[in-house]
PDB file of N, CA and C in Angstrom:
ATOM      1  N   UNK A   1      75.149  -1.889   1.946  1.00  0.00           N
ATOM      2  CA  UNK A   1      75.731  -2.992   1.190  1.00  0.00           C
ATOM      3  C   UNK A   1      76.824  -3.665   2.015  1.00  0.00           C
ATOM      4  N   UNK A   2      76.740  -4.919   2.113  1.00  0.00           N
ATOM      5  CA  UNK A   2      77.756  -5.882   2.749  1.00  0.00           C
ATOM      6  C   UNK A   2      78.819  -5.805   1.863  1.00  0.00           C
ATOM      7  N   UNK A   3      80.311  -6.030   2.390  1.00  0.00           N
ATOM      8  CA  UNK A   3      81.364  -6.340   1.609  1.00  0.00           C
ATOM      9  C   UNK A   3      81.859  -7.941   1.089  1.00  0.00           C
ATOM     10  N   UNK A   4      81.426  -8.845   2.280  1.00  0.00           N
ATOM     11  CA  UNK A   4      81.670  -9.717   1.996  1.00  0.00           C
ATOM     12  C   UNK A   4      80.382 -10.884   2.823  1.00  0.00           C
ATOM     13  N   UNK A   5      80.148 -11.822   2.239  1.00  0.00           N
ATOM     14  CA  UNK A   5      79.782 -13.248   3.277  1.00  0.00           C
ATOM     15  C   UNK A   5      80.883 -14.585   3.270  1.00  0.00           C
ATOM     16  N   UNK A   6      80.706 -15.406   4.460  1.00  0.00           N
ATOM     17  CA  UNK A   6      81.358 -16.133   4.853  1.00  0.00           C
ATOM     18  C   UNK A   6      80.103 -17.138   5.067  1.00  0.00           C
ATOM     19  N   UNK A   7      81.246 -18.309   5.230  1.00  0.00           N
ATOM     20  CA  UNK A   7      80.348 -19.504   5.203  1.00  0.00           C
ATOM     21  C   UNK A   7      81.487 -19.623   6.558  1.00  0.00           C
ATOM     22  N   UNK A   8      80.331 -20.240   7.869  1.00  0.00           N
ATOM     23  CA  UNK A   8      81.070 -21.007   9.100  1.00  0.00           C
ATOM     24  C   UNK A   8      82.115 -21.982   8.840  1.00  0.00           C
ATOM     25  N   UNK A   9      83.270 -22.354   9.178  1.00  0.00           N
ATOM     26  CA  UNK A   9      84.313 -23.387   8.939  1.00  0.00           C
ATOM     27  C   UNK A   9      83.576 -24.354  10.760  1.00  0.00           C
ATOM     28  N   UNK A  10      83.837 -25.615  10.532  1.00  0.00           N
ATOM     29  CA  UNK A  10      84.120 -26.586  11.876  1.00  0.00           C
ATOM     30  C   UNK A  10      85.281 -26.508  11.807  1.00  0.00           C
ATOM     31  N   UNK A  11      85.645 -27.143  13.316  1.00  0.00           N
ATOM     32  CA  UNK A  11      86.587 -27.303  13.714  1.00  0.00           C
ATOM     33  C   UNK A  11      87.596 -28.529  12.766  1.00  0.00           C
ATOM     34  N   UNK A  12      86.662 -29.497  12.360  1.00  0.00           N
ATOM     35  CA  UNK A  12      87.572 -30.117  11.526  1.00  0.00           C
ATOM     36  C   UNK A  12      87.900 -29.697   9.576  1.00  0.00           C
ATOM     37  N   UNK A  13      87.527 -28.252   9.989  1.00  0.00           N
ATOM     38  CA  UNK A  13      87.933 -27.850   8.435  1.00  0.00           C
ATOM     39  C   UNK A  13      86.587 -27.743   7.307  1.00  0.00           C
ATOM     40  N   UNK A  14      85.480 -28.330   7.680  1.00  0.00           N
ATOM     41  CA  UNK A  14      84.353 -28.246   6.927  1.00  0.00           C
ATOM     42  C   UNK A  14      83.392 -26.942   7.024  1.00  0.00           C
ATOM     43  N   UNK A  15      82.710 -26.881   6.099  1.00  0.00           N
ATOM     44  CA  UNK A  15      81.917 -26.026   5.578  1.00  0.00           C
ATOM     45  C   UNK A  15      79.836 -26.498   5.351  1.00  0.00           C
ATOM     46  N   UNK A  16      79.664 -26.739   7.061  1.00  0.00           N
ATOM     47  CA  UNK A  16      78.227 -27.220   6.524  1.00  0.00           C
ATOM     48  C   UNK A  16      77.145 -26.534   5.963  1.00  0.00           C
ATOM     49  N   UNK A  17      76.824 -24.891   5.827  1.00  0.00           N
ATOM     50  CA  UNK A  17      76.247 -24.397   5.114  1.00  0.00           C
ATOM     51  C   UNK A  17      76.615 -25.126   3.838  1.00  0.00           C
ATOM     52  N   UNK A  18      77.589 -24.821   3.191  1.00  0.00           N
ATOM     53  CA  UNK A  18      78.411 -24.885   1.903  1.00  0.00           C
ATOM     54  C   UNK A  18      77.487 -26.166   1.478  1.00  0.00           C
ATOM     55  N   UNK A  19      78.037 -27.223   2.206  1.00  0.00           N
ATOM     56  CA  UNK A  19      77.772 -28.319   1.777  1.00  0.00           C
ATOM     57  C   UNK A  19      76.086 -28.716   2.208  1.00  0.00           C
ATOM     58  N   UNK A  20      75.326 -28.030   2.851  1.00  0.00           N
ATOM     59  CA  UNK A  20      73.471 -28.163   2.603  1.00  0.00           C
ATOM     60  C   UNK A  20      73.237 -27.311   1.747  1.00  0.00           C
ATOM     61  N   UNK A  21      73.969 -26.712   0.775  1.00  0.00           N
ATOM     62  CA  UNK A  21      73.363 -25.657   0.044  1.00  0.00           C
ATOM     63  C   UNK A  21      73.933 -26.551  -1.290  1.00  0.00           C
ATOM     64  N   UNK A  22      74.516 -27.513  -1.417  1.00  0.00           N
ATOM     65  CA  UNK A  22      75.211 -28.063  -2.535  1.00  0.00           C
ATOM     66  C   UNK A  22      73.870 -29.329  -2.676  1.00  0.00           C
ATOM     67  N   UNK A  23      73.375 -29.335  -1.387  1.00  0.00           N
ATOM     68  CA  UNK A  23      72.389 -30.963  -1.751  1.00  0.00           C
ATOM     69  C   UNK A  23      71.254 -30.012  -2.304  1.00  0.00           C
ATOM     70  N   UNK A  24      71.006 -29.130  -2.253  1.00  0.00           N
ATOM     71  CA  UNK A  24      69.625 -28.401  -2.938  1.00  0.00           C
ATOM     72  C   UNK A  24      69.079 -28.738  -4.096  1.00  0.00           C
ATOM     73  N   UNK A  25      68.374 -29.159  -4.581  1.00  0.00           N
ATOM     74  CA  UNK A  25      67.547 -28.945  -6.244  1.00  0.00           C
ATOM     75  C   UNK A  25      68.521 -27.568  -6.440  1.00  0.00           C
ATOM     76  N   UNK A  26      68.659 -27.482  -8.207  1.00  0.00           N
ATOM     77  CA  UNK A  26      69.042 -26.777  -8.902  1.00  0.00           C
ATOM     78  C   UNK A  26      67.703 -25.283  -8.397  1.00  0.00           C
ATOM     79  N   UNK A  27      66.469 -25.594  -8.531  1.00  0.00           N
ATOM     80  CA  UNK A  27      65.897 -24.383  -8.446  1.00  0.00           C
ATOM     81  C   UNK A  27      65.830 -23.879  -6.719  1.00  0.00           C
ATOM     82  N   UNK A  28      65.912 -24.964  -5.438  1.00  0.00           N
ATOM     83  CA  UNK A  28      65.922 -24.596  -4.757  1.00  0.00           C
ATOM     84  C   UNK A  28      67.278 -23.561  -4.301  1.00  0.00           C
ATOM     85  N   UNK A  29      68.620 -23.662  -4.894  1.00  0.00           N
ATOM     86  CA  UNK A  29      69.802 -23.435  -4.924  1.00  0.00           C
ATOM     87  C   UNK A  29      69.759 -21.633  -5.683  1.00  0.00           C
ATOM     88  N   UNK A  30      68.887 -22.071  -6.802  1.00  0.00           N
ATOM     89  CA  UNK A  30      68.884 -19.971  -7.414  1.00  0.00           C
ATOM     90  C   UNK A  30      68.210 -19.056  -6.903  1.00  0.00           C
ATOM     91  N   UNK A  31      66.718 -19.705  -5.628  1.00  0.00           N
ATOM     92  CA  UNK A  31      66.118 -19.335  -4.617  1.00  0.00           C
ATOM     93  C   UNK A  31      67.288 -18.893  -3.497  1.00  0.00           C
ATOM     94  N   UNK A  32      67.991 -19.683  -3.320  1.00  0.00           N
ATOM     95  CA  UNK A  32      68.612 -19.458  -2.220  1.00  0.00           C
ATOM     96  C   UNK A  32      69.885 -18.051  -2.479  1.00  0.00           C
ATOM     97  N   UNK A  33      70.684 -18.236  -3.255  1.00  0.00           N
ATOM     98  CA  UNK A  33      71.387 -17.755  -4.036  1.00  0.00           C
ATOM     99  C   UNK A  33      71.096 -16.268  -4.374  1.00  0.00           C
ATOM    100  N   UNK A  34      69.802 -16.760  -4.558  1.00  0.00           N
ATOM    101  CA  UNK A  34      69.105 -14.635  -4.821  1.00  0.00           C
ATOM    102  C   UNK A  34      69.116 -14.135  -3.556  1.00  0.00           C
ATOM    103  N   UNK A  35      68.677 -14.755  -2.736  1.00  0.00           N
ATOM    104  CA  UNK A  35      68.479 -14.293  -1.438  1.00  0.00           C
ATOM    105  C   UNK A  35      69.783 -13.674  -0.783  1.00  0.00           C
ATOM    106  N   UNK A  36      70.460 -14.487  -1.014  1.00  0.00           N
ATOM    107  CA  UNK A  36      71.931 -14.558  -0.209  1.00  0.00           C
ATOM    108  C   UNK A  36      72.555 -13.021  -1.356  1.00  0.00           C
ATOM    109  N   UNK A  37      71.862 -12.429  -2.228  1.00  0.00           N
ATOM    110  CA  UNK A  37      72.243 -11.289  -3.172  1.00  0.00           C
ATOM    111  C   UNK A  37      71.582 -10.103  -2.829  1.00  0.00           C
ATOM    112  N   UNK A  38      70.391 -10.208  -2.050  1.00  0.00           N
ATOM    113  CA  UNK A  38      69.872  -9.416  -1.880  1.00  0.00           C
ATOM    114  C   UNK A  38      70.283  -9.088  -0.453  1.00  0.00           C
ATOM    115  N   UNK A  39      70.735 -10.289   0.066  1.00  0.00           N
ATOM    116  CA  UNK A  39      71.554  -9.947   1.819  1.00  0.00           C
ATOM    117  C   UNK A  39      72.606  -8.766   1.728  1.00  0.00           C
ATOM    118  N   UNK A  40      73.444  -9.250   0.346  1.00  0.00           N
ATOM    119  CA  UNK A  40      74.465  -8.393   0.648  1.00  0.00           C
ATOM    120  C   UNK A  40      74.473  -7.257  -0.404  1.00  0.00           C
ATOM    121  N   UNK A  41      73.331  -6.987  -1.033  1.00  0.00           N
ATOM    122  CA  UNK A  41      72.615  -5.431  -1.154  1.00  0.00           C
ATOM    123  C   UNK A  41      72.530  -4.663  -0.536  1.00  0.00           C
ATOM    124  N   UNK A  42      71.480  -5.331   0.397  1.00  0.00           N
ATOM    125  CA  UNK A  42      70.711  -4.520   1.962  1.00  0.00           C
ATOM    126  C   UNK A  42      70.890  -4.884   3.045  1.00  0.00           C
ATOM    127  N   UNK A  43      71.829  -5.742   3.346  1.00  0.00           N
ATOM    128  CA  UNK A  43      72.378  -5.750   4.867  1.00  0.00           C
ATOM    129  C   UNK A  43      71.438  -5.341   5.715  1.00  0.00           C
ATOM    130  N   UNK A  44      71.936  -5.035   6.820  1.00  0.00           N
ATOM    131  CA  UNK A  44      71.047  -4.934   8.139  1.00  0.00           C
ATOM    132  C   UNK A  44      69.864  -3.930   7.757  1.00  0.00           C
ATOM    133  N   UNK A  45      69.468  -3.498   6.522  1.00  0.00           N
ATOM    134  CA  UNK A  45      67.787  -2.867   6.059  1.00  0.00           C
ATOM    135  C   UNK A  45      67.166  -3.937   6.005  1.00  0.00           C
ATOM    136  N   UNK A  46      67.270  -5.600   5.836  1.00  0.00           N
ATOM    137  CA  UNK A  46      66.744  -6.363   5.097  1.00  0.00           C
ATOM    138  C   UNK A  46      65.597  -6.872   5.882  1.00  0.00           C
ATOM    139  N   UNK A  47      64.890  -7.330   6.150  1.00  0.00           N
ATOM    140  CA  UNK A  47      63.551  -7.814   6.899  1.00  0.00           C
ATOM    141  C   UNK A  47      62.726  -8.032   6.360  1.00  0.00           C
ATOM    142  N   UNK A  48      61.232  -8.731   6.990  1.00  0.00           N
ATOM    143  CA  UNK A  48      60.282  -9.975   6.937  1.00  0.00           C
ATOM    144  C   UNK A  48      59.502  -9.459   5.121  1.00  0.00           C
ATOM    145  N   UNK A  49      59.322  -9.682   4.491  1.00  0.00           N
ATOM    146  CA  UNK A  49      59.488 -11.657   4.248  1.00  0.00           C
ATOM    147  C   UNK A  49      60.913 -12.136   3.841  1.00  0.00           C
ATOM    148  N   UNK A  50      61.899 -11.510   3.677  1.00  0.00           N
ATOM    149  CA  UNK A  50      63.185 -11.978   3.198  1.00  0.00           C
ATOM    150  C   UNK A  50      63.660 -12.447   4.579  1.00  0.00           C
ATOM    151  N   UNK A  51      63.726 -11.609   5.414  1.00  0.00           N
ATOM    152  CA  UNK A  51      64.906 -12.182   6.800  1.00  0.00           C
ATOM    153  C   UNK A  51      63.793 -11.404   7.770  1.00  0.00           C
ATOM    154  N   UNK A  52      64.474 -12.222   9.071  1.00  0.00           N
ATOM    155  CA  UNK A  52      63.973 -11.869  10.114  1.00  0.00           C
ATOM    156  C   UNK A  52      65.062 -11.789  11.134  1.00  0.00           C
ATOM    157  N   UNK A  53      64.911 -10.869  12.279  1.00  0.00           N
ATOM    158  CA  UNK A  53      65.724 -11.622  13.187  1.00  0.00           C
ATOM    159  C   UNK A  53      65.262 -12.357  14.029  1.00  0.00           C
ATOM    160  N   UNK A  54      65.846 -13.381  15.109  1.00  0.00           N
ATOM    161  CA  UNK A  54      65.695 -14.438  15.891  1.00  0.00           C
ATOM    162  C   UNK A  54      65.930 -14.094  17.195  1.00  0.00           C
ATOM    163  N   UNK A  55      67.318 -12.980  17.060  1.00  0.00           N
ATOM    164  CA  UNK A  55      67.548 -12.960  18.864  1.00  0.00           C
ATOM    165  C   UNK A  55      68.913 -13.354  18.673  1.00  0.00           C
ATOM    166  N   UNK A  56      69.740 -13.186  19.852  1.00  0.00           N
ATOM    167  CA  UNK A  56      71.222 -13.289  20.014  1.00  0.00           C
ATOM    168  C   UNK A  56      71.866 -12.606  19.354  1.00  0.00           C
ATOM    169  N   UNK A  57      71.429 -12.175  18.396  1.00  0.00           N
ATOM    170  CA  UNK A  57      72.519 -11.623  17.395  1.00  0.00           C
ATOM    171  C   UNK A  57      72.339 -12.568  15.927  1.00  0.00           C
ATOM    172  N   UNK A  58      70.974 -13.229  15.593  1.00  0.00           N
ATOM    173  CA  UNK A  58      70.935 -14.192  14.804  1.00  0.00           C
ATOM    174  C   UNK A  58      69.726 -14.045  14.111  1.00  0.00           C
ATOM    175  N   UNK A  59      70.024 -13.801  12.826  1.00  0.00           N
ATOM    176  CA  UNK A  59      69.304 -13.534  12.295  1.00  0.00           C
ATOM    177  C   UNK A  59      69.095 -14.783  10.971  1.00  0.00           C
ATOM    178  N   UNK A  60      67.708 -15.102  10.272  1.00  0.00           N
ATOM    179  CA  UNK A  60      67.337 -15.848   9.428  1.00  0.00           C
ATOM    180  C   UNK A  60      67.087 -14.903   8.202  1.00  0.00           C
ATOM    181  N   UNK A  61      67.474 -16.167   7.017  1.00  0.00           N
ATOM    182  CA  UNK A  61      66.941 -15.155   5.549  1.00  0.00           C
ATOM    183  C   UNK A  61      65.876 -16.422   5.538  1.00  0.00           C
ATOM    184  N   UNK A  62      64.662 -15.828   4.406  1.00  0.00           N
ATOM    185  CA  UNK A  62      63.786 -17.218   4.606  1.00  0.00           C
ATOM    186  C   UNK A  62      63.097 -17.371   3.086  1.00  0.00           C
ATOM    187  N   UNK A  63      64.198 -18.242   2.423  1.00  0.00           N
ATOM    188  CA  UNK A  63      64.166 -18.286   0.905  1.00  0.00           C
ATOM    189  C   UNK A  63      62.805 -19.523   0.798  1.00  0.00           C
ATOM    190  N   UNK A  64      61.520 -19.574   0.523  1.00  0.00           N
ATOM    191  CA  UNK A  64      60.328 -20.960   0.940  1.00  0.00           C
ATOM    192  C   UNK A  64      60.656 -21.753   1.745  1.00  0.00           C
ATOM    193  N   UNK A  65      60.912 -22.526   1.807  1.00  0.00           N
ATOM    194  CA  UNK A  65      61.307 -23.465   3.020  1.00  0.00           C
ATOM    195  C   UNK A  65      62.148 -23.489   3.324  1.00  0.00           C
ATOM    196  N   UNK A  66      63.363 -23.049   3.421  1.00  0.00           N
ATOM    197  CA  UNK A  66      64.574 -23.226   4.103  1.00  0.00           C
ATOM    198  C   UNK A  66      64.700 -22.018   4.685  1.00  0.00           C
ATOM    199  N   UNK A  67      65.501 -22.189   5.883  1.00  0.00           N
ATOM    200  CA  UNK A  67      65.994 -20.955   6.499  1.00  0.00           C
ATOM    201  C   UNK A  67      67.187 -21.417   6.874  1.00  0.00           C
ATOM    202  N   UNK A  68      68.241 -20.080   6.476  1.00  0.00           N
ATOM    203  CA  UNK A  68      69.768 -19.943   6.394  1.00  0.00           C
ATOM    204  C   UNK A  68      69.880 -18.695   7.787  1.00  0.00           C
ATOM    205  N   UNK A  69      70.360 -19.275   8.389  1.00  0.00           N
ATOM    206  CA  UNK A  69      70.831 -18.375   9.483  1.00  0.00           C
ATOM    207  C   UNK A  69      72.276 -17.675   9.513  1.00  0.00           C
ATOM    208  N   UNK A  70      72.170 -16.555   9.782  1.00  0.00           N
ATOM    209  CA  UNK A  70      73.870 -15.415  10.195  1.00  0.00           C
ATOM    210  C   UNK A  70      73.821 -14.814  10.889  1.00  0.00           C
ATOM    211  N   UNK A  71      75.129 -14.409  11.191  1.00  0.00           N
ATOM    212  CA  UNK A  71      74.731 -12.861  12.148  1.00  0.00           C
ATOM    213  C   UNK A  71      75.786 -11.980  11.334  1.00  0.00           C
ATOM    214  N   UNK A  72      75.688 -10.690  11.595  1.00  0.00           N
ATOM    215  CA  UNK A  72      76.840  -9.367  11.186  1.00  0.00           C
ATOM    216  C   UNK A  72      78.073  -9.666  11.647  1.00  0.00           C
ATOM    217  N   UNK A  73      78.867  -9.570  10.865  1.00  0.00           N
ATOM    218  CA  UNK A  73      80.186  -9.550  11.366  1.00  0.00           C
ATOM    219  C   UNK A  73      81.565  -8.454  11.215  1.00  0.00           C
ATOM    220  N   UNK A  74      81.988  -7.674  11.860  1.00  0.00           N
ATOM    221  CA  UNK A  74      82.599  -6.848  11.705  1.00  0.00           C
ATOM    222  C   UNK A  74      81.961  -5.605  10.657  1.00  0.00           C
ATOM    223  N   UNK A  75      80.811  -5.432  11.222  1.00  0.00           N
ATOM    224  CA  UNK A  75      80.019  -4.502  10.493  1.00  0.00           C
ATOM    225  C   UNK A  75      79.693  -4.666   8.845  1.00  0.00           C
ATOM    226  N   UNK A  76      80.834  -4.735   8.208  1.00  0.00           N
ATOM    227  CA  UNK A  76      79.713  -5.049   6.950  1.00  0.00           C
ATOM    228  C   UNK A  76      80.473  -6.474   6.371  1.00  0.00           C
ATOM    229  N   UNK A  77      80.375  -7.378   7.309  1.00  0.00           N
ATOM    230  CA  UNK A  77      80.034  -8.624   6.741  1.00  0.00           C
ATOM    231  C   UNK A  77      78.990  -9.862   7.358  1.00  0.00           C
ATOM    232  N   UNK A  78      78.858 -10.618   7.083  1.00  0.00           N
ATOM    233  CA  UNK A  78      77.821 -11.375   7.546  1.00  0.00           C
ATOM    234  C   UNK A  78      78.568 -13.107   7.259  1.00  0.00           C
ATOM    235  N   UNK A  79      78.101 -14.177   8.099  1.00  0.00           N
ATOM    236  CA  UNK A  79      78.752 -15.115   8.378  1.00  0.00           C
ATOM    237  C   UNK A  79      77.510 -16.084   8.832  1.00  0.00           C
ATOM    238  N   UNK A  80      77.207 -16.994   7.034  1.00  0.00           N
ATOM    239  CA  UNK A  80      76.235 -18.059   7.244  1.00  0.00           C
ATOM    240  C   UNK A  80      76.416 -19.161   8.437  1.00  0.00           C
ATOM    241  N   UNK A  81      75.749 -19.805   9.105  1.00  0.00           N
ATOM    242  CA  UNK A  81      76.373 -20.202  10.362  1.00  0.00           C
ATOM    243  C   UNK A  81      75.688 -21.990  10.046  1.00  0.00           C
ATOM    244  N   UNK A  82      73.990 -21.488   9.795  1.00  0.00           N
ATOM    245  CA  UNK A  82      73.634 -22.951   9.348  1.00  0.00           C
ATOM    246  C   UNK A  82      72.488 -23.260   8.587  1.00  0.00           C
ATOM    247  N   UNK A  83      72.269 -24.231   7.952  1.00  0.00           N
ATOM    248  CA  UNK A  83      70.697 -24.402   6.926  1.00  0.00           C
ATOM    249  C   UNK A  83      69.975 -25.011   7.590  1.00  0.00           C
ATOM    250  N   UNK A  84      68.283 -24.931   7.779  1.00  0.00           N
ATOM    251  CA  UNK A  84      67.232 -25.918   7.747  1.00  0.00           C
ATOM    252  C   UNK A  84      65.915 -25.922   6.473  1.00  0.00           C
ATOM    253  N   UNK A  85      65.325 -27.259   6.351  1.00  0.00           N
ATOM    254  CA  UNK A  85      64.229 -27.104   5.675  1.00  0.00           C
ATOM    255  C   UNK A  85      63.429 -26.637   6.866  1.00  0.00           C
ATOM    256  N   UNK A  86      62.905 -26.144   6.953  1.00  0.00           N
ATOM    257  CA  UNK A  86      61.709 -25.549   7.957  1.00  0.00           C
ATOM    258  C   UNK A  86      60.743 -26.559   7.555  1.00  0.00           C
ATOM    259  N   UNK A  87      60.065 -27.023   8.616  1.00  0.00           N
ATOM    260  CA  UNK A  87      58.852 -28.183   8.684  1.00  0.00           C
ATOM    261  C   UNK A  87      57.395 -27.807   9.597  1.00  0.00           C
ATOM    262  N   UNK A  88      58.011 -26.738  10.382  1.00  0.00           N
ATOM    263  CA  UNK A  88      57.184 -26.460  11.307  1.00  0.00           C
ATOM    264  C   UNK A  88      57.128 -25.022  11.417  1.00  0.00           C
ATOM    265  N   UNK A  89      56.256 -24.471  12.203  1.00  0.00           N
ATOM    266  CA  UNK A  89      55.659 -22.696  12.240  1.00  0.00           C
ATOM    267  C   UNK A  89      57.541 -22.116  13.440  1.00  0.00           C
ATOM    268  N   UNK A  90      57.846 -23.036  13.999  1.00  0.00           N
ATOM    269  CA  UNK A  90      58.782 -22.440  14.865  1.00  0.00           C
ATOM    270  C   UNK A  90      59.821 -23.019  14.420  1.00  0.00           C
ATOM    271  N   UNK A  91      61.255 -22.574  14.785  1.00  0.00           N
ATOM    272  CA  UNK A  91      62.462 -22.805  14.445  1.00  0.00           C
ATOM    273  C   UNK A  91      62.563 -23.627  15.973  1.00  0.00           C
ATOM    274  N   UNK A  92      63.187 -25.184  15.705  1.00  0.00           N
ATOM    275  CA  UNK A  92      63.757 -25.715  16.563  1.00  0.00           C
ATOM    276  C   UNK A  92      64.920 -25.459  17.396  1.00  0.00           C
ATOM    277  N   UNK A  93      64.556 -25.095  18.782  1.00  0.00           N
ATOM    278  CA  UNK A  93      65.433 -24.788  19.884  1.00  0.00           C
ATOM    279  C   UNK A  93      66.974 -25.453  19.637  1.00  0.00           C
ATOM    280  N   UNK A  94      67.044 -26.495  18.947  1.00  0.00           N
ATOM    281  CA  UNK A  94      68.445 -27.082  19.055  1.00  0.00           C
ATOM    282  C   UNK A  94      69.178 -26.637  17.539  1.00  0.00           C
ATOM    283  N   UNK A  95      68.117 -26.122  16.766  1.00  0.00           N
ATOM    284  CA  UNK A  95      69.038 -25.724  16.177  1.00  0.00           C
ATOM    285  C   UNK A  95      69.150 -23.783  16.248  1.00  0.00           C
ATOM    286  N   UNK A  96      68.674 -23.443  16.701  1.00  0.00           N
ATOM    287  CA  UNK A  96      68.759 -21.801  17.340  1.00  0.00           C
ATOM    288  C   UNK A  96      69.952 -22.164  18.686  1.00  0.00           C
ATOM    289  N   UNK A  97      70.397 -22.924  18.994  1.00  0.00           N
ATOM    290  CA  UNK A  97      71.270 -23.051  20.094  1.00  0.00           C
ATOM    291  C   UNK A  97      72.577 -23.287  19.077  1.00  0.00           C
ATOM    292  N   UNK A  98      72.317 -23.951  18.283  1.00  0.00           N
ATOM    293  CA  UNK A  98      73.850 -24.420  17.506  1.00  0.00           C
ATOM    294  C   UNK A  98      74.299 -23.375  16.438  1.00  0.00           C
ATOM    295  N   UNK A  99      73.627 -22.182  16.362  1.00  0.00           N
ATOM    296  CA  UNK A  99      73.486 -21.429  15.755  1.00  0.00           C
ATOM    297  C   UNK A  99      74.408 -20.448  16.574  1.00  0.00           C
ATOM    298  N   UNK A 100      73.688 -20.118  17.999  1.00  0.00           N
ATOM    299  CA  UNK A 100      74.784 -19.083  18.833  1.00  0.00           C
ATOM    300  C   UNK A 100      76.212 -19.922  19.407  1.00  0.00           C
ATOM    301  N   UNK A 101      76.815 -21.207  19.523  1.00  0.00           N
ATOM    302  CA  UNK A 101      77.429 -21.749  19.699  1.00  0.00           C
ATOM    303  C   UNK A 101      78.165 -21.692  18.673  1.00  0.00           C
ATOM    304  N   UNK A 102      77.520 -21.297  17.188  1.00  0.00           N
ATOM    305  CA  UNK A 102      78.478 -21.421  16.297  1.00  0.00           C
ATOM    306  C   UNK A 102      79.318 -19.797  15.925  1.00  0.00           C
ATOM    307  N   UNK A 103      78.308 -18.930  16.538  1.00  0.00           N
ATOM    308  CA  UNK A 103      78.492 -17.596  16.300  1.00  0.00           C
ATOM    309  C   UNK A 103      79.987 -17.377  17.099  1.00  0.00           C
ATOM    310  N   UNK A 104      79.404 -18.123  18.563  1.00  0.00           N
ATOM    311  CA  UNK A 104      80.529 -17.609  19.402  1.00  0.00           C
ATOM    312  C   UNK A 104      81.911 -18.024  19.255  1.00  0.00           C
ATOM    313  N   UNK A 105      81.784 -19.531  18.369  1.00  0.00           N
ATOM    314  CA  UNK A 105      83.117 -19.781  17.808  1.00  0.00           C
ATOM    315  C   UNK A 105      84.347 -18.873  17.125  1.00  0.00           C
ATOM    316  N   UNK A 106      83.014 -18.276  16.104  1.00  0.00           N
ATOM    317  CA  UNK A 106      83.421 -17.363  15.204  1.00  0.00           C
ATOM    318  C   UNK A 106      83.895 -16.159  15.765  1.00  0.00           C
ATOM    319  N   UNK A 107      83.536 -15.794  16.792  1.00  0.00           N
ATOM    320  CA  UNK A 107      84.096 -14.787  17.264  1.00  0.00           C
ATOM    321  C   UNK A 107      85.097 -14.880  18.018  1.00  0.00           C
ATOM    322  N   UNK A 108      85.397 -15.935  18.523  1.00  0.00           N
ATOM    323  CA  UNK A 108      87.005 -16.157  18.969  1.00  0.00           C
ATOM    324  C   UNK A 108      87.822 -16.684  18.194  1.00  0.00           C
ATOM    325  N   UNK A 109      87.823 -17.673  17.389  1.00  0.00           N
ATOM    326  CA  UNK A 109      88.446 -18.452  16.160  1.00  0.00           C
ATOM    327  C   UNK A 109      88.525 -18.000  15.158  1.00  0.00           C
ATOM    328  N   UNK A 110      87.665 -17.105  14.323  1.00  0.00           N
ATOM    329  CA  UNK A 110      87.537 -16.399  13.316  1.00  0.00           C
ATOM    330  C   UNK A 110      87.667 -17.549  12.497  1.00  0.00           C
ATOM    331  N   UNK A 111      86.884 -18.373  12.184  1.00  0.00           N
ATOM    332  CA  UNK A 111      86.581 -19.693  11.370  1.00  0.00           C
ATOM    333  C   UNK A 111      85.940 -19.162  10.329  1.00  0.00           C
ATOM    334  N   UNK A 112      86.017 -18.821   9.571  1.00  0.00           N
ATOM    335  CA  UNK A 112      85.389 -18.327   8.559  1.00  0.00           C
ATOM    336  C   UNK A 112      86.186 -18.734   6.810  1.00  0.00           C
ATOM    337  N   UNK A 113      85.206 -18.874   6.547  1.00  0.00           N
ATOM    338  CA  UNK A 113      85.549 -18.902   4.178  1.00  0.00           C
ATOM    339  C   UNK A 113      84.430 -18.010   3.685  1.00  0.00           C
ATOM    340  N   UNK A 114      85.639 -17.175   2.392  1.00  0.00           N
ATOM    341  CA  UNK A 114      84.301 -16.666   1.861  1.00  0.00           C
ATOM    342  C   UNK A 114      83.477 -17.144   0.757  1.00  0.00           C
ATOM    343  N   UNK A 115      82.441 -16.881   0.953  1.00  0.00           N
ATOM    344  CA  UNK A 115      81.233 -17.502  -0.307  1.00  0.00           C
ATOM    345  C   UNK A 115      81.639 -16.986  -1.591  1.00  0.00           C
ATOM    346  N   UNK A 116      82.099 -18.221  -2.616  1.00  0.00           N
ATOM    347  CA  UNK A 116      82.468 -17.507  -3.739  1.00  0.00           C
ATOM    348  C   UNK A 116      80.609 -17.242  -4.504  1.00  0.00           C
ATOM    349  N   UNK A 117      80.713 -16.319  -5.171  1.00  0.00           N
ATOM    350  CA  UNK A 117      79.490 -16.047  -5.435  1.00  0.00           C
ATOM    351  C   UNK A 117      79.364 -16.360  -7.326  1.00  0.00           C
TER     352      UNK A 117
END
């Protein structure tokens, strides 16, 4: 069981998980929402069809079409980094790059909010 999740902060103070998870349909949002409950149930047990990992240290949950990317953070927490609708069989290279760019922020900046649940 995770203790806590975090949503990535930017540098100018924003929260873009936060805020792609706010444009969702109401039902795409309780999809997502369960998921993000069952993350911090089963933490690093959790895998395919719920999550997968990616590599770097980056792992996807994969609520139907969207995939929410994190990685572990300080062992039992985890730190949403970014959303896509998935359109295609592969995850786009630019956004798997902005993903470890955002990780590595986090690990020097400690940019982080937590997800009120």
């Amino acid at each position: 069981m995770l203790k806590r999740i975090y949503f990535f902060v930017d540098e100018r103070g924003n929260c873009p998980v936060e805020q792609a998870l706010k444009e969702l349909s109401e039902k795409e949002d309780m999809k997502v929402r369960a998921y993000l409950k069952i993350l911090k149930e089963c933490g690093h047990t959790l895998h395919r069809p719920i999550a997968d990992y990616l590599g770097n240290g980056i792992y996807e949950l994969r609520p139907q079409n969207h995939r929410v990317f994190y990685f572990f953070f300080l062992k039992d927490s985890v730190v949403l980094l970014h959303v896509i609708r998935k359109k295609t069989d592969r995850i786009p290279s630019g956004d798997l790059a902005l993903c470890i760019k955002r990780k590595k922020e986090v690990e020097t900046l400690k940019n982080i909010k937590e997800v009120n649940e």
